[in-house]
C-alpha atoms as a PDB file:
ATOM      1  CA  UNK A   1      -7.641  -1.478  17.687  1.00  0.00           C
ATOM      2  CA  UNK A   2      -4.712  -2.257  15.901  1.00  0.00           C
ATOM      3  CA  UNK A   3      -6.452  -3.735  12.993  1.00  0.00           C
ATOM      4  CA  UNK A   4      -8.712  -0.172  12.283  1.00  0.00           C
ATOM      5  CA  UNK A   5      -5.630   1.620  12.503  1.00  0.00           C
ATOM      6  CA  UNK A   6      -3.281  -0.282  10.283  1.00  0.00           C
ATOM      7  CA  UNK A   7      -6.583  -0.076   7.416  1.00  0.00           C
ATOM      8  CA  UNK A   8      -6.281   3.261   6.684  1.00  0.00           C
ATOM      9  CA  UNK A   9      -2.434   3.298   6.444  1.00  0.00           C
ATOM     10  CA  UNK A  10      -2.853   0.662   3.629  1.00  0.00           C
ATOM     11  CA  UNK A  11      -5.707   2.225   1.986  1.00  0.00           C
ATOM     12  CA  UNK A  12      -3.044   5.158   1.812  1.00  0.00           C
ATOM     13  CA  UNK A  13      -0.652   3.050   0.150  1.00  0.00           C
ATOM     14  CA  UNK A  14      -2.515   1.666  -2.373  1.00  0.00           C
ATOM     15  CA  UNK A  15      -4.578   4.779  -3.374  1.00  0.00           C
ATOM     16  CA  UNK A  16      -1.205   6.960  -3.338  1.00  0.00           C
ATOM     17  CA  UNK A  17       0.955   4.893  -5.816  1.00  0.00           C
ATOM     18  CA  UNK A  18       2.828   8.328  -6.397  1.00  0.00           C
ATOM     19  CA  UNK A  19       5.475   7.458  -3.526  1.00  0.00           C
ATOM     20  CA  UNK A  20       6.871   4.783  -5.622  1.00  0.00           C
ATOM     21  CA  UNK A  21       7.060   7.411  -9.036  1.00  0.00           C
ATOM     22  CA  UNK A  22      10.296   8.932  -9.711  1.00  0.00           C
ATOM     23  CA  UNK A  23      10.896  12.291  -8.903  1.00  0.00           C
ATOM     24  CA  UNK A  24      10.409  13.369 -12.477  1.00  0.00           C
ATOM     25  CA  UNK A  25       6.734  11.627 -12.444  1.00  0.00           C
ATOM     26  CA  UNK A  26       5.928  13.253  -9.166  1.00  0.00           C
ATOM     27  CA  UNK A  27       7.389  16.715 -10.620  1.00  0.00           C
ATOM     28  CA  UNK A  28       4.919  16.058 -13.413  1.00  0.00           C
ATOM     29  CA  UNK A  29       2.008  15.025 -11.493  1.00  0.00           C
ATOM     30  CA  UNK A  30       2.304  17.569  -9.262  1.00  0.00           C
ATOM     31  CA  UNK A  31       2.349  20.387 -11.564  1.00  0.00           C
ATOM     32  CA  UNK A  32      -0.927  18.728 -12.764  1.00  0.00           C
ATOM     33  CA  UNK A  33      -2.414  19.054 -10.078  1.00  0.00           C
ATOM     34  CA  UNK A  34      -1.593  22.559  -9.670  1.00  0.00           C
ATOM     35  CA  UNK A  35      -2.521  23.035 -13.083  1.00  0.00           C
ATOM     36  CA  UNK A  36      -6.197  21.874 -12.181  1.00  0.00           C
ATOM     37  CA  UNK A  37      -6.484  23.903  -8.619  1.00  0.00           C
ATOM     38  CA  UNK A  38      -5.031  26.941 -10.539  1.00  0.00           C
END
């Protein structure tokens, strides 16, 4: 139990490494994104 639910929550760590980007970076990435859904 614990082990499937602890998997996902590192899978979101390492495939998000945006959390640990400064808030500039994020800005930037973000507005990417938005760029491309836009």
């Amino acid at each position: 139990m614990s082990a499937s639910s602890a998997a996902p929550q590192k899978r979101i760590k390492v495939d998000n490494p945006i959390v640990e980007l400064d808030g500039d970076e994020m800005t930037r990435i973000i507005w990417a994104w938005i760029k491309e859904m836009v």
